[in-house]
Structure formats: C-alpha cells, structure tokens
Protein backbone atom coordinates (compact mmCIF):
# COMPACT_ATOMS: atom_id res chain seq x y z
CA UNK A 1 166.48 249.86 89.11
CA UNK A 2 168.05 252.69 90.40
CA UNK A 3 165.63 255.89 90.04
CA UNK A 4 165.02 258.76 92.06
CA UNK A 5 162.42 262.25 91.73
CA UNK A 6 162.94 264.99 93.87
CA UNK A 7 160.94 267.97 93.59
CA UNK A 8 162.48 271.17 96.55
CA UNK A 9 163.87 274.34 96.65
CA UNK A 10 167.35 275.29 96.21
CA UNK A 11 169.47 275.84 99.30
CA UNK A 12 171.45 278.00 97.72
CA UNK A 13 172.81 279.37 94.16
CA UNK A 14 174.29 276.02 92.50
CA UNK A 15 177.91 275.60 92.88
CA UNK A 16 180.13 274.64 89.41
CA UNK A 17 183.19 273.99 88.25
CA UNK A 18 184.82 272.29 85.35
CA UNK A 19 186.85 269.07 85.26
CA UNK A 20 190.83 268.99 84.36
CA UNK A 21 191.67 267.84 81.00
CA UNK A 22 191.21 268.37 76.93
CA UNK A 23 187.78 267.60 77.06
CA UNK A 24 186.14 269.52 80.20
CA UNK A 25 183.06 268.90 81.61
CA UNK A 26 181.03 270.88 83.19
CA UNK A 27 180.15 269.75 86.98
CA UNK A 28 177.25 271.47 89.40
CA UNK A 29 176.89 270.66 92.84
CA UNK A 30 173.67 272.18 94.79
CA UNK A 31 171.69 270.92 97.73
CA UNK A 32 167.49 270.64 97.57
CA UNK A 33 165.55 270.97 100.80
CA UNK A 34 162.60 268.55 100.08
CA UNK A 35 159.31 268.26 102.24
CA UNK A 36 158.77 265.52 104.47
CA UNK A 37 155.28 264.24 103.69
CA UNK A 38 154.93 263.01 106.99
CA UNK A 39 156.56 264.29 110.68
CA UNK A 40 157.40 261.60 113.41
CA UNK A 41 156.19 263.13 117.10
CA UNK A 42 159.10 264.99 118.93
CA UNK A 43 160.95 265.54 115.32
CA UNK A 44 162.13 269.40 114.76
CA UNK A 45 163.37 268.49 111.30
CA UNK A 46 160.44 269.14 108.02
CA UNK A 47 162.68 268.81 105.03
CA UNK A 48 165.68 266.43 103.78
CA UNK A 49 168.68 268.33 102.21
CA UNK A 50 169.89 266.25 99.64
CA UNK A 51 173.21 266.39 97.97
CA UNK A 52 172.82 266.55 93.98
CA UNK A 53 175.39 266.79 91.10
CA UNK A 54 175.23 267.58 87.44
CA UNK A 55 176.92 267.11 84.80
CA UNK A 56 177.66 268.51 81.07
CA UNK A 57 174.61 270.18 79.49
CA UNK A 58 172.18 269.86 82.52
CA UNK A 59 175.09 271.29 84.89
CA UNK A 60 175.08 274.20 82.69
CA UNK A 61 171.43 274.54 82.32
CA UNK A 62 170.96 274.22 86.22
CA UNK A 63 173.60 277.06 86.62
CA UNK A 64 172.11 279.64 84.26
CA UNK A 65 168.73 279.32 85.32
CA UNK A 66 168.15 277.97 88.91
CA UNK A 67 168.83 280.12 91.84
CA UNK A 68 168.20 279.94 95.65
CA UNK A 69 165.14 279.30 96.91
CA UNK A 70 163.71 278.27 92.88
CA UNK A 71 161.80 274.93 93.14
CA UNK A 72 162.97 272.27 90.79
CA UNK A 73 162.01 268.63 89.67
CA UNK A 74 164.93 266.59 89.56
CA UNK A 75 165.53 263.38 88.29
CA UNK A 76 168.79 261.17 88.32
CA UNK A 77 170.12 258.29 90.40
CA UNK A 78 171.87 257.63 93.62
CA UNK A 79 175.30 256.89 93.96
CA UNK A 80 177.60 256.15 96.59
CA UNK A 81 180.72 256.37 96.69
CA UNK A 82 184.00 257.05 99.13
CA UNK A 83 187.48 259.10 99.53
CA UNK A 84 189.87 259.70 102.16
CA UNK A 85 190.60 263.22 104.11
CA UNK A 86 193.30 264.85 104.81
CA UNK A 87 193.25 263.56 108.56
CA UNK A 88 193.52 259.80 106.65
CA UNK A 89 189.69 259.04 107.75
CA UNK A 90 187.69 257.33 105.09
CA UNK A 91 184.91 259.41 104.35
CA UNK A 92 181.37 257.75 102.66
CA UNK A 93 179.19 260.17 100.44
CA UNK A 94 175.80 259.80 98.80
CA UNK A 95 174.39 261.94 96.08
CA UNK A 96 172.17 262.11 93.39
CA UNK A 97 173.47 262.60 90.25
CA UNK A 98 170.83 264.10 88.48
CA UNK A 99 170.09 263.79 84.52
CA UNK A 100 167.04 265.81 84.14
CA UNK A 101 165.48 268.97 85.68
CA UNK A 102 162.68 271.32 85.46
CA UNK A 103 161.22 274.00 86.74
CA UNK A 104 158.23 272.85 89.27
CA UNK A 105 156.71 276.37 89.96
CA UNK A 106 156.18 279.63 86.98
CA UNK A 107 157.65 282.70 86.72
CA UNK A 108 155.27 284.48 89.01
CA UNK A 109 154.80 281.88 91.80
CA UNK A 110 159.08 282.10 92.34
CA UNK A 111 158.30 285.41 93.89
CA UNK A 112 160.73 287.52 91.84
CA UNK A 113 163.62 284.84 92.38
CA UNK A 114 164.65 284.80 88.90
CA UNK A 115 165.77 287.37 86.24
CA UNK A 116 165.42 288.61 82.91
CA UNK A 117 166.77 285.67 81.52
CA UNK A 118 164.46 282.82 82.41
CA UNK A 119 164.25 280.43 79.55
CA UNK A 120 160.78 281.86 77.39
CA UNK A 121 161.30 278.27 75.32
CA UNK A 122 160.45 276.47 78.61
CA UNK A 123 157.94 278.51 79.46
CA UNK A 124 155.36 279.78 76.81
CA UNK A 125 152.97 281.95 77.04
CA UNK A 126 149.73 280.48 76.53
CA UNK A 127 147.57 282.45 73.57
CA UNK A 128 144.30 284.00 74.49
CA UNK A 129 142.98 282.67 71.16
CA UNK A 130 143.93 278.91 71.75
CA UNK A 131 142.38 278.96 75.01
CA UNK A 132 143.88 278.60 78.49
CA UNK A 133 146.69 276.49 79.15
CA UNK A 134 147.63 275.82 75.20
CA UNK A 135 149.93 277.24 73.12
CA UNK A 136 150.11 278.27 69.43
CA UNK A 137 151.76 276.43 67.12
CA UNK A 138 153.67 278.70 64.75
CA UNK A 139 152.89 278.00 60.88
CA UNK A 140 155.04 275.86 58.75
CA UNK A 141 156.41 272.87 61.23
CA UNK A 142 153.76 270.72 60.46
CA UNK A 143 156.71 268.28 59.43
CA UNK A 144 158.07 268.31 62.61
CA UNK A 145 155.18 267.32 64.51
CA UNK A 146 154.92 263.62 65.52
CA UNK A 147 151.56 263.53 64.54
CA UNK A 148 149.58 265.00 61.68
C-alpha cells in the first residue's frame, strides 16, 4: 500500500500549467512545509518541504483556492521517478502526487490569507438555530440524503 497524509502550509502560491495535446490536463506543482513532530539534538531544521503535484480537477481546485502560507490536508501517493539534465546527469525525483485536499484551518484562523472567493460550499456557516457546529439542511433533499 502506497498512502501518504500531509497536513502544512503552502510555501508558496501553487505553480500550474497544462499538458500538450487534444485532451489537456491540468497539472499543479506546490511545495508543503510540514512540522516535524519530533527534533533530533543539534538539528536547525523543524519542517520537511515536500514536493506535491496535482492533477485535473484537484490541480484546479488547489489553484483557485490555496495560497501561500494556507494550511492544507493532502492526500495522494509517492512516486519516484527519474530524467536526465541538460548537463547529461541522471537526475532522481520524489513527489507526492496528491488526489485529495482540504482545507485544515477556517477562514478566520488563515489570518486574512485568502479572498473573497473562498469556497462557501466547503465551508458552511453553522446556524444559530441548529446549534453549534451543525448546519441546516435546506428543505426538499430529503431524497438525496443517504439516510432517512
């Protein structure tokens, strides 16, 4: 089983492009700074920056909504893989390719760090009438609802 879950920050504003051909493909490369849980004596170093790519739909996602410094779950799989340079040298790389994200902190906690257009479906508001931490359920999808 190949599985990884990475929850950091953005090192900086995701990076994507779109692959040649009829059917393009959306491709986002960004780096997460993740927290060491645990610091070896003499080591300067606190986080890991990992290398991470999307693709499709969640590169897309990732693009429009996550910005520097925004703290995201992500979840995906390493993969290796190799190329030669220029210079002829054979060069090894290691990302994750990640299939899933979400946001790991709200709106508020982000400290400003994203705009207007945050994604309200992700995020609802809780109702004051439901209680705190629920949401309403708007009337009429009670077909839609995997349980009844």
């Amino acid at each position: 089983m190949n599985k990884v879950i990475l929850i950091g920050r953005l090192t900086r504003d995701p990076n994507i492009r779109y692959s040649q051909g009829e059917n393009s493909v959306a491709v986002a490369r960004y780096t997460l700074a993740v927290d060491r849980r645990f610091k070896r004596a003499g080591d300067n170093q606190d986080a890991d920056f990992i290398s991470c790519v999307s693709f499709g739909k969640t590169a897309e996602f990732v693009e429009k909504y996550f910005r520097q410094g925004m703290k995201m779950v992500a979840v995906g799989r390493i993969q290796t893989g190799s190329y030669t340079n220029n210079e002829g040298q054979k060069v090894y790389t290691t990302d994750v390719v990640v299939e899933e994200v979400e946001f790991a902190e709200s709106k508020s906690s982000s400290s400003g760090a994203v705009g207007d257009d945050y994604p309200r479906d992700f995020m609802p508001e809780p109702s004051a009438a439901m209680g705190e931490g629920f949401m309403n359920i708007p009337d009429g999808i009670d077909e839609e609802l995997p349980f009844n």
